[in-house]
N, C-alpha and C. Protein backbone atom coordinates (compact mmCIF):
# COMPACT_ATOMS: atom_id res chain seq x y z
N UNK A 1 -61.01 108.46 172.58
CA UNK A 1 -62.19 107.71 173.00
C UNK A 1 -61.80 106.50 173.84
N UNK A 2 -60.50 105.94 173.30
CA UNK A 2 -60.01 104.58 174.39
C UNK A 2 -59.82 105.14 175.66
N UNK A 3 -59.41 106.37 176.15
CA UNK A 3 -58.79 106.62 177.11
C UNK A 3 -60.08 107.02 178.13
N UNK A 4 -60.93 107.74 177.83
CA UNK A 4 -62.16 108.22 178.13
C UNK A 4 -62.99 106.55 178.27
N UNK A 5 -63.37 105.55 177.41
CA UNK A 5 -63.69 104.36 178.28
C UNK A 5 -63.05 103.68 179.16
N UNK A 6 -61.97 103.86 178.81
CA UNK A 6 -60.92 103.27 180.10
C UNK A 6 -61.33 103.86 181.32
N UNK A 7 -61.19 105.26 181.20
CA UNK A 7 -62.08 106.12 182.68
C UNK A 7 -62.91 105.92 182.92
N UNK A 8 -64.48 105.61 182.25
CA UNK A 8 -65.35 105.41 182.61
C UNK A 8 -65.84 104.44 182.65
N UNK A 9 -65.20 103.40 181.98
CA UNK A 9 -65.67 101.94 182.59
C UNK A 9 -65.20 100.64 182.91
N UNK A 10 -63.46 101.33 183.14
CA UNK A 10 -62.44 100.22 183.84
C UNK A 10 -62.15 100.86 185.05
N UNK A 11 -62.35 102.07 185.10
CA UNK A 11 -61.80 103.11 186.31
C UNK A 11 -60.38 103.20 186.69
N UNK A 12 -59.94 103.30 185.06
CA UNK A 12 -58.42 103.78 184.94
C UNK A 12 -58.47 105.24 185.14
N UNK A 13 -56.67 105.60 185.97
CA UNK A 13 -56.67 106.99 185.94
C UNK A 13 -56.70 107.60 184.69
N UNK A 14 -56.19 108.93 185.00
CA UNK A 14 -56.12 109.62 183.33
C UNK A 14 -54.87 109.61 183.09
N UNK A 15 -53.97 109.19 183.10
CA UNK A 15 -52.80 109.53 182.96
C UNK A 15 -52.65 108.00 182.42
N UNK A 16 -52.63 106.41 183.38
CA UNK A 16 -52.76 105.54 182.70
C UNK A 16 -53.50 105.21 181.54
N UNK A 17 -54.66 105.99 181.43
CA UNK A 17 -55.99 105.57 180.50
C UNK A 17 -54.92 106.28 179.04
N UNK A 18 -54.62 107.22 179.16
CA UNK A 18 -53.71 108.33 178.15
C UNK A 18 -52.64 107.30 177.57
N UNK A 19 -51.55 106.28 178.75
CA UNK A 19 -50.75 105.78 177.99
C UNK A 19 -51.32 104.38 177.84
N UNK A 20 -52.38 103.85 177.64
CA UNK A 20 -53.13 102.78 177.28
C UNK A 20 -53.85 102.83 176.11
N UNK A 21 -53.95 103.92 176.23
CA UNK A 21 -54.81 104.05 174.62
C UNK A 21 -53.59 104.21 173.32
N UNK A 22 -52.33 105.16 174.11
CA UNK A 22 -51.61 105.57 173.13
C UNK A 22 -50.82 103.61 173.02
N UNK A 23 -50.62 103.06 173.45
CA UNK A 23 -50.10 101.82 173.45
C UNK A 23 -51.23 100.82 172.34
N UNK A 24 -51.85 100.91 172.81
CA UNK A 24 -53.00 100.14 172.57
C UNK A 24 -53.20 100.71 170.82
N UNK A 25 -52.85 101.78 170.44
CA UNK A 25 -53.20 102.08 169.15
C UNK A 25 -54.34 102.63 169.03
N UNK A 26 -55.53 102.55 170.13
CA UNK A 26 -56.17 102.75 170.05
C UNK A 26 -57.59 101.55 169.66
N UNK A 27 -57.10 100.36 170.03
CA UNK A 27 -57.57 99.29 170.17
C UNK A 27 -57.71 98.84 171.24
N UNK A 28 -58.92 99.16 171.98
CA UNK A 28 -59.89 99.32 173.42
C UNK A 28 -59.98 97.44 173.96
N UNK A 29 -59.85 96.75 172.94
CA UNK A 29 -60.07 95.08 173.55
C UNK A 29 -58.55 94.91 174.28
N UNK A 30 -57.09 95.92 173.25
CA UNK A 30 -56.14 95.55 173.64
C UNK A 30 -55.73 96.63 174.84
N UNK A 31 -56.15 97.49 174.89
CA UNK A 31 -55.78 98.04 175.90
C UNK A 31 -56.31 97.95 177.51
N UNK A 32 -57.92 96.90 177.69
CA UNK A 32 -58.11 96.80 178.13
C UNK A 32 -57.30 95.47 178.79
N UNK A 33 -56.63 94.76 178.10
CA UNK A 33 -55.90 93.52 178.23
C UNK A 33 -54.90 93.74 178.95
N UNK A 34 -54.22 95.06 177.93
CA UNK A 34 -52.83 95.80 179.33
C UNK A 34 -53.16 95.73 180.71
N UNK A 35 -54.42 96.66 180.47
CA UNK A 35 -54.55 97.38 182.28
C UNK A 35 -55.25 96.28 183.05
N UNK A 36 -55.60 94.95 182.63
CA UNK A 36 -56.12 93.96 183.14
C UNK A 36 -55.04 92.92 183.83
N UNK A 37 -54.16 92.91 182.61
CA UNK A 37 -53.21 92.02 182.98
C UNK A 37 -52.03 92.67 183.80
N UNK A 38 -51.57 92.55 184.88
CA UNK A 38 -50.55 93.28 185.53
C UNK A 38 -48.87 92.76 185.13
N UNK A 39 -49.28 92.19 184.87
CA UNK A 39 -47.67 91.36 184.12
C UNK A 39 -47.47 92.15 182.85
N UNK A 40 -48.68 92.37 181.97
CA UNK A 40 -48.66 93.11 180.74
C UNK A 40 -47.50 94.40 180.14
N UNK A 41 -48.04 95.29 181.47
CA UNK A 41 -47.06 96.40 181.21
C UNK A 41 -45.59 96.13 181.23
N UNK A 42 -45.35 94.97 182.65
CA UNK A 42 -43.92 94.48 183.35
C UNK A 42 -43.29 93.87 182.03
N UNK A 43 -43.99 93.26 181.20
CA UNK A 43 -43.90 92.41 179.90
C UNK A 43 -42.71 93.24 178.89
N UNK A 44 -44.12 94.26 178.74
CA UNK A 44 -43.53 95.04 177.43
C UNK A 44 -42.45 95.72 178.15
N UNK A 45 -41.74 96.34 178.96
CA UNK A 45 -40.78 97.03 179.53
C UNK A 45 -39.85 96.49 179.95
N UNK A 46 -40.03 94.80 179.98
CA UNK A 46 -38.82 94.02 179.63
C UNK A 46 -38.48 93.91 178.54
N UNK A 47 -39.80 93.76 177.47
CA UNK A 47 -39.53 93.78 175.73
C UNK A 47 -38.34 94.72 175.42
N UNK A 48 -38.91 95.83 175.84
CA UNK A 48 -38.22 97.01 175.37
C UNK A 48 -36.59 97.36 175.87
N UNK A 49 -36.92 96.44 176.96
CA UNK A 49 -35.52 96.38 177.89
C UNK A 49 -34.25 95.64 177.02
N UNK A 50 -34.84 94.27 176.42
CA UNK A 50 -34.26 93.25 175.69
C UNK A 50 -33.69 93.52 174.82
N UNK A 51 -34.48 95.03 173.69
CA UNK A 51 -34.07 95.54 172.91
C UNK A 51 -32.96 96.60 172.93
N UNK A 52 -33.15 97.21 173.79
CA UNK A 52 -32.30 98.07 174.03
C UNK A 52 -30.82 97.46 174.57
N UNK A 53 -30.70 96.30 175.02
CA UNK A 53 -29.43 95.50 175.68
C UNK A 53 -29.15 94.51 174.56
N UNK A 54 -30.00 94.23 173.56
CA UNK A 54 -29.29 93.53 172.15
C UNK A 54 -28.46 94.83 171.06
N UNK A 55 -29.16 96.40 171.47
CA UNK A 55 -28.69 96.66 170.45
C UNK A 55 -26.94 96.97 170.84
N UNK A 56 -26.92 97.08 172.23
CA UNK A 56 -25.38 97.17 172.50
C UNK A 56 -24.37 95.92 172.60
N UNK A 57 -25.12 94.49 172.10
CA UNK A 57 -24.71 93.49 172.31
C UNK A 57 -23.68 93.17 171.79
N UNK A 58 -22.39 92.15 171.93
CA UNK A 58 -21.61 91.74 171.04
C UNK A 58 -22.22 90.53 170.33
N UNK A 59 -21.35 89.87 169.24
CA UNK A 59 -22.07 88.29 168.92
C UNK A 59 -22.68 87.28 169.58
N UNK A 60 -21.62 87.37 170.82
CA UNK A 60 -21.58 86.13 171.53
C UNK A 60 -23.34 86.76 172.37
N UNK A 61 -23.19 87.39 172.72
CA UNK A 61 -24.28 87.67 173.65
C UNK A 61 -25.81 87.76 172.76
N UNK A 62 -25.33 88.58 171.35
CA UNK A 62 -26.93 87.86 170.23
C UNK A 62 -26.98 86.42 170.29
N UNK A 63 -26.04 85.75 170.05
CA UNK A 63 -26.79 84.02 169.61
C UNK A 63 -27.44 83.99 171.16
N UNK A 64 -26.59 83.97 172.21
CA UNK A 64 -27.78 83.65 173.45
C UNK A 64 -28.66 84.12 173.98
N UNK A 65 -28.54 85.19 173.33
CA UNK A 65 -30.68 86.00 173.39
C UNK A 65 -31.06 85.49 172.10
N UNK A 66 -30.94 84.77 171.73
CA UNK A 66 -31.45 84.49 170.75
C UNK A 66 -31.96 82.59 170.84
N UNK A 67 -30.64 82.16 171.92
CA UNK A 67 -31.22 80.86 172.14
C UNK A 67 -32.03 80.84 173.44
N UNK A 68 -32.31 82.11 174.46
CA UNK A 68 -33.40 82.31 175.19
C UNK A 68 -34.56 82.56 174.78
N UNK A 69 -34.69 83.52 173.40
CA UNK A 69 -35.86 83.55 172.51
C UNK A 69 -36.34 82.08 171.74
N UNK A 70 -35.52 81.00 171.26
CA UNK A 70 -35.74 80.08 171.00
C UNK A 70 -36.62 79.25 172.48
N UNK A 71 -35.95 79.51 173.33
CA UNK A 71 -36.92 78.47 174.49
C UNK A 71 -37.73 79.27 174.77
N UNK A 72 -38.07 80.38 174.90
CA UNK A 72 -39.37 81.53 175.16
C UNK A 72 -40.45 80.85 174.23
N UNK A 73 -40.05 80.72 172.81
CA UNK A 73 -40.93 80.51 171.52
C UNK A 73 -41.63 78.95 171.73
N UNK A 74 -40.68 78.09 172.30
CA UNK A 74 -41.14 76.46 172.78
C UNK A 74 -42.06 76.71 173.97
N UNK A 75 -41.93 76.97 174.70
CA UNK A 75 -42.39 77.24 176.20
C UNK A 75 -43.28 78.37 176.67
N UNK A 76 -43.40 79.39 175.66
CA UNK A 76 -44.31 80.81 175.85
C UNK A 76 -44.65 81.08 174.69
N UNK A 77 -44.90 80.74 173.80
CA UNK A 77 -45.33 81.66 172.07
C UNK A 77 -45.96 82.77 171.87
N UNK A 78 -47.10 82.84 172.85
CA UNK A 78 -47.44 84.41 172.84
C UNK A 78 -46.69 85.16 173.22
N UNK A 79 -46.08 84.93 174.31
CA UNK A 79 -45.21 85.93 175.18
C UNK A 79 -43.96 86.45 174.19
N UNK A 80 -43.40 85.61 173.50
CA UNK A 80 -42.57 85.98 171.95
C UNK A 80 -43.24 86.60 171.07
N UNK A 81 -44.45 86.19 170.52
CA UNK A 81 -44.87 87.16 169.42
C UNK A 81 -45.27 88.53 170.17
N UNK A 82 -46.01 88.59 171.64
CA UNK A 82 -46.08 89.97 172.19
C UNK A 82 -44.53 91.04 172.09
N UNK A 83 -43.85 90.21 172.33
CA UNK A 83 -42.64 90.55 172.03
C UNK A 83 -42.55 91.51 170.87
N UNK A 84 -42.36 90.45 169.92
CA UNK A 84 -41.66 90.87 168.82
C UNK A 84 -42.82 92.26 167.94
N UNK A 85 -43.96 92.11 168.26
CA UNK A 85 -44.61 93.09 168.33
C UNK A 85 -44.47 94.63 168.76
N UNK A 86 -44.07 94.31 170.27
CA UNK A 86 -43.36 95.38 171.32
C UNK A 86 -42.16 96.14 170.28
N UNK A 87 -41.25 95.34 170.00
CA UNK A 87 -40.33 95.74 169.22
C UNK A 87 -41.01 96.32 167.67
N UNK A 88 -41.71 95.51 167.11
CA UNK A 88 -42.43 96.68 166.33
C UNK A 88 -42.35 97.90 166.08
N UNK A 89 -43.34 97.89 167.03
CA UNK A 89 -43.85 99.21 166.97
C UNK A 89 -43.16 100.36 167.84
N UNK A 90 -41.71 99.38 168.97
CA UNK A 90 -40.80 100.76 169.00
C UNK A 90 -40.04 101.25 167.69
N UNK A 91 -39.81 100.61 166.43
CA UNK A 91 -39.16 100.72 165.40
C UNK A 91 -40.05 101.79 164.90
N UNK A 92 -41.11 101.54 164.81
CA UNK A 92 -42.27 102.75 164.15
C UNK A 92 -42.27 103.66 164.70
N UNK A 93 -41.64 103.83 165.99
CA UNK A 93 -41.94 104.86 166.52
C UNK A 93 -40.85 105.64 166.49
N UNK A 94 -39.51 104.80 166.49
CA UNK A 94 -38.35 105.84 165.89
C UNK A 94 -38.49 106.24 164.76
N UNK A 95 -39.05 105.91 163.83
CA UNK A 95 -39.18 106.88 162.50
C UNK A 95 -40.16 107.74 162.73
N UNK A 96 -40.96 107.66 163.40
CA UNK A 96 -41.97 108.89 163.45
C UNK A 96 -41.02 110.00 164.44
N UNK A 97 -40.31 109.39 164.96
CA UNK A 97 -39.65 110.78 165.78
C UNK A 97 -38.70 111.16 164.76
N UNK A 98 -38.04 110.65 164.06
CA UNK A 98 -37.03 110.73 163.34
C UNK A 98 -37.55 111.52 162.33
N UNK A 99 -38.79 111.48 161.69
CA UNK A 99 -38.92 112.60 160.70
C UNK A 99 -39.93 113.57 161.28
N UNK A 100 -39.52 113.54 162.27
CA UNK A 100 -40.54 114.69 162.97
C UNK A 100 -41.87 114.67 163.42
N UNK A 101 -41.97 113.60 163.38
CA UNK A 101 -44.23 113.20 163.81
C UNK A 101 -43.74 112.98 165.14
N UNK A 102 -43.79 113.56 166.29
CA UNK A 102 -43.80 112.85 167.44
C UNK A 102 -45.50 112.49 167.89
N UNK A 103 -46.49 113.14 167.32
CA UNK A 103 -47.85 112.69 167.34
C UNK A 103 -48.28 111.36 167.23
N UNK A 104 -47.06 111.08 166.50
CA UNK A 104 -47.76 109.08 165.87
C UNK A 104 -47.11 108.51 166.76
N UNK A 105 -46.11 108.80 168.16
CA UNK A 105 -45.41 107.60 168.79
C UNK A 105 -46.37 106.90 169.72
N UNK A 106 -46.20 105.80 169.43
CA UNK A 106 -47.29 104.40 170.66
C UNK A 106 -46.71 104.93 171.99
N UNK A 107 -45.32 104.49 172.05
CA UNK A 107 -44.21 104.32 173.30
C UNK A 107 -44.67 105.56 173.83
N UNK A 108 -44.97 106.55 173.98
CA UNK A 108 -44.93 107.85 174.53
C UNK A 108 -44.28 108.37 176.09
N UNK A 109 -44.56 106.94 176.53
CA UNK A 109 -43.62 106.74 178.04
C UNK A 109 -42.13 107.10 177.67
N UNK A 110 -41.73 106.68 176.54
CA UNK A 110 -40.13 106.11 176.20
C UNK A 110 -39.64 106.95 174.88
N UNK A 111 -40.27 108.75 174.98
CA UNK A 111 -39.85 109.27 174.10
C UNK A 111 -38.69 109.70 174.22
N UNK A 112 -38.16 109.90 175.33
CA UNK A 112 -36.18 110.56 175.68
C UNK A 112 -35.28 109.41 174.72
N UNK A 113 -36.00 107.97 175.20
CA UNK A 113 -34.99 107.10 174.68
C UNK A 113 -35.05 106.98 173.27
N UNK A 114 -36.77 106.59 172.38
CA UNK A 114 -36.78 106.91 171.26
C UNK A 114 -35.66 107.96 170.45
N UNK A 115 -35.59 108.99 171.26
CA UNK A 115 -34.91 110.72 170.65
C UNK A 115 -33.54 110.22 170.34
N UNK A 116 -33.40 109.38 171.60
CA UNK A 116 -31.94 109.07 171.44
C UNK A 116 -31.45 108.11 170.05
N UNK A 117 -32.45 107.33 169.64
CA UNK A 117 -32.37 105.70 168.93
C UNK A 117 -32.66 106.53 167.89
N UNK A 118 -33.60 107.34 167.82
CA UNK A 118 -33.50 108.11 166.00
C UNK A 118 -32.99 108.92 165.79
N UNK A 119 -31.54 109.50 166.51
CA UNK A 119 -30.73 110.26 166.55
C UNK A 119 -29.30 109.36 165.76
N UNK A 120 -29.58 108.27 166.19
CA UNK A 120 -28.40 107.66 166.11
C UNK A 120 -28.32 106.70 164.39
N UNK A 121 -30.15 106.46 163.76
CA UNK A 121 -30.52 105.64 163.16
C UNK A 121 -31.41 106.05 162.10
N UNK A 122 -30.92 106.07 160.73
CA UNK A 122 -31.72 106.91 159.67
C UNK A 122 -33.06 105.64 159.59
N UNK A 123 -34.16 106.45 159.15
CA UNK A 123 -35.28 106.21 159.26
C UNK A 123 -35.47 104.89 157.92
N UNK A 124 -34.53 104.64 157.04
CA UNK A 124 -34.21 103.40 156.54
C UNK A 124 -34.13 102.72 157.16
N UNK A 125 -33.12 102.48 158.01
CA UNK A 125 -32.38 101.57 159.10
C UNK A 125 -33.16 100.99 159.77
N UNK A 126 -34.52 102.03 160.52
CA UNK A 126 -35.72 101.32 161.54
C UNK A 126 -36.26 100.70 160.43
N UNK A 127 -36.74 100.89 159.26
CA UNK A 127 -37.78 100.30 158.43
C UNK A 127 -37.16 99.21 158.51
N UNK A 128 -35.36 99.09 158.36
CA UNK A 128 -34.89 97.32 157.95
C UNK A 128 -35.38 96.75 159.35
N UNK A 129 -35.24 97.22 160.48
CA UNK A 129 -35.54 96.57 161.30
C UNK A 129 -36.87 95.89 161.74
N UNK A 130 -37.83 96.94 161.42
CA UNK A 130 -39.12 96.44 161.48
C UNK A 130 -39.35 95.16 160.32
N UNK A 131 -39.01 95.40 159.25
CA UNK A 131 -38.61 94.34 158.35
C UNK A 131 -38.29 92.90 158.59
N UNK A 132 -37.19 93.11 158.84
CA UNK A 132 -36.43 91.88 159.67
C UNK A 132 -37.49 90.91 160.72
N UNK A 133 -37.90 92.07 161.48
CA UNK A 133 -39.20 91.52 162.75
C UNK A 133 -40.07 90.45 162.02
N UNK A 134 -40.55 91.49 160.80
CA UNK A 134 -41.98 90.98 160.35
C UNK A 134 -41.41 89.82 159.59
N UNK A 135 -40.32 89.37 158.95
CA UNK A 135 -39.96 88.07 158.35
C UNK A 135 -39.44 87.59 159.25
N UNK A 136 -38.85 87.47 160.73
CA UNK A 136 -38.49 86.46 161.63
C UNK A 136 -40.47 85.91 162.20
N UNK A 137 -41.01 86.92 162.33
CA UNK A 137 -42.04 86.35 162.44
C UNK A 137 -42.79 85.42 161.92
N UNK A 138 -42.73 85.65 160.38
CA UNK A 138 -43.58 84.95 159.59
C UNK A 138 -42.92 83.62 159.54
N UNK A 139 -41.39 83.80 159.37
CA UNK A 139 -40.44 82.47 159.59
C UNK A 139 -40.97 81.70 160.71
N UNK A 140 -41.46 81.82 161.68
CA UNK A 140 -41.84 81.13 162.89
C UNK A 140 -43.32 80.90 162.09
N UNK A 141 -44.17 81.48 162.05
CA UNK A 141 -45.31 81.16 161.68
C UNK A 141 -45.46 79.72 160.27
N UNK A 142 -44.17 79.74 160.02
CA UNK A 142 -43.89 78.58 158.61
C UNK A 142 -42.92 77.74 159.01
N UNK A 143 -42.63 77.55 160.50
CA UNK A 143 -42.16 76.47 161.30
C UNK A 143 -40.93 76.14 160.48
N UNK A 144 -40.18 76.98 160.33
CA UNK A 144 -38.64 77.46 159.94
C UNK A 144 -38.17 77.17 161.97
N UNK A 145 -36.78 76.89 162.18
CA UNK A 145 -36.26 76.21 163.21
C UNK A 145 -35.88 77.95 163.97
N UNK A 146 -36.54 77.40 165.19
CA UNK A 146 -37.01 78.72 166.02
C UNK A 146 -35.68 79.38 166.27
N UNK A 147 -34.41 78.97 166.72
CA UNK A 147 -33.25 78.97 166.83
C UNK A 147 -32.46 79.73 165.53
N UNK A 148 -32.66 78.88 164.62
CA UNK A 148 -31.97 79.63 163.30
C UNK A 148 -32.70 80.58 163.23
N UNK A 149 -34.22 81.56 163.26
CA UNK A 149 -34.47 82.19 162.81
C UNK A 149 -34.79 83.55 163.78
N UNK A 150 -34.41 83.07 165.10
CA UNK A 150 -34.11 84.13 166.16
C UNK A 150 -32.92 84.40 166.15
N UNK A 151 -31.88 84.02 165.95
CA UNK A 151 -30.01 84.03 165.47
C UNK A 151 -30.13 85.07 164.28
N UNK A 152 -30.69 84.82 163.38
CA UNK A 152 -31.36 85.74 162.38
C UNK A 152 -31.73 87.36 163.05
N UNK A 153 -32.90 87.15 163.24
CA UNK A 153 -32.84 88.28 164.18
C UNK A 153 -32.25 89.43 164.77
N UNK A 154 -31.27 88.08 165.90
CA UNK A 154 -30.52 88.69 167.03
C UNK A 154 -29.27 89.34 166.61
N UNK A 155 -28.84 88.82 165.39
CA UNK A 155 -27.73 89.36 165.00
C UNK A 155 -27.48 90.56 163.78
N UNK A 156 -28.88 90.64 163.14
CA UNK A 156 -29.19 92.00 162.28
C UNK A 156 -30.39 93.02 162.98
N UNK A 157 -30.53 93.03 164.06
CA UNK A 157 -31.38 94.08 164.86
C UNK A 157 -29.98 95.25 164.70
N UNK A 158 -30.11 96.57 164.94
CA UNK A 158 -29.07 97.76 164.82
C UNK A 158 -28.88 97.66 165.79
């Protein structure tokens, strides 16, 4: 139904309207926000980018994505929690590939790479990660020191 209002009353294609809805969850205020905002998509595909270049990271290179996430969090706060969101729900989505639901993945653009990340990562492993997310988050939300608790983070992501 998101994808079908998207067509008919944002005058998204079908193919975007398809990966807007699947992004979106199926939450039409947020998906209309994607296809509104043009930075939106550029956003999350850096998100996803970030993630994918922390998980091959050494130490040295987590603490300083991690003290770029600290000035992101001073200077952009949404743009961090969109973030850490982004990362979310790619974690959710490697376990749904991982035990076989490829029906439930959001990412659907980014299923080759998913295949690859729950190939490599038992479906425990994403849960710690999504884990981790949702208490670095809340840590920020309880004004815990943005720095210590993105270091946190940056250095137990898989």
């Amino acid at each position: 139904r998101v994808a079908q209002a998207l067509t008919q009353k944002w005058g998204a294609d079908r193919e975007q309207a398809a990966l807007l809805a699947a992004l979106s969850a199926g939450r039409l205020g947020y998906a209309v926000r994607l296809m509104e905002d043009r930075d939106g998509m550029d956003r999350r595909r850096t998100a996803l980018q970030e993630l994918s270049v922390l998980s091959g990271a050494h130490i040295n290179d987590r603490v300083n994505t991690a003290g770029r996430f600290a000035k992101m969090f001073t200077e952009q706060r949404p743009a961090l929690y969109d973030l850490l969101q982004d990362w979310e729900g790619w974690w959710r989505d490697v376990i749904a590939v991982r035990v076989s639901a490829p029906e439930l993945v959001v990412n659907v653009d980014q299923l080759s790479a998913l295949e690859s990340v729950a190939r490599k990562h038992s479906p425990q492993r994403a849960l710690a990660a999504i884990k981790l997310i949702q208490d670095t988050r809340q840590q920020l939300l309880e004004n815990v020191n943005p720095r210590v608790a993105l270091e946190g983070l940056a250095l137990g992501m898989p």
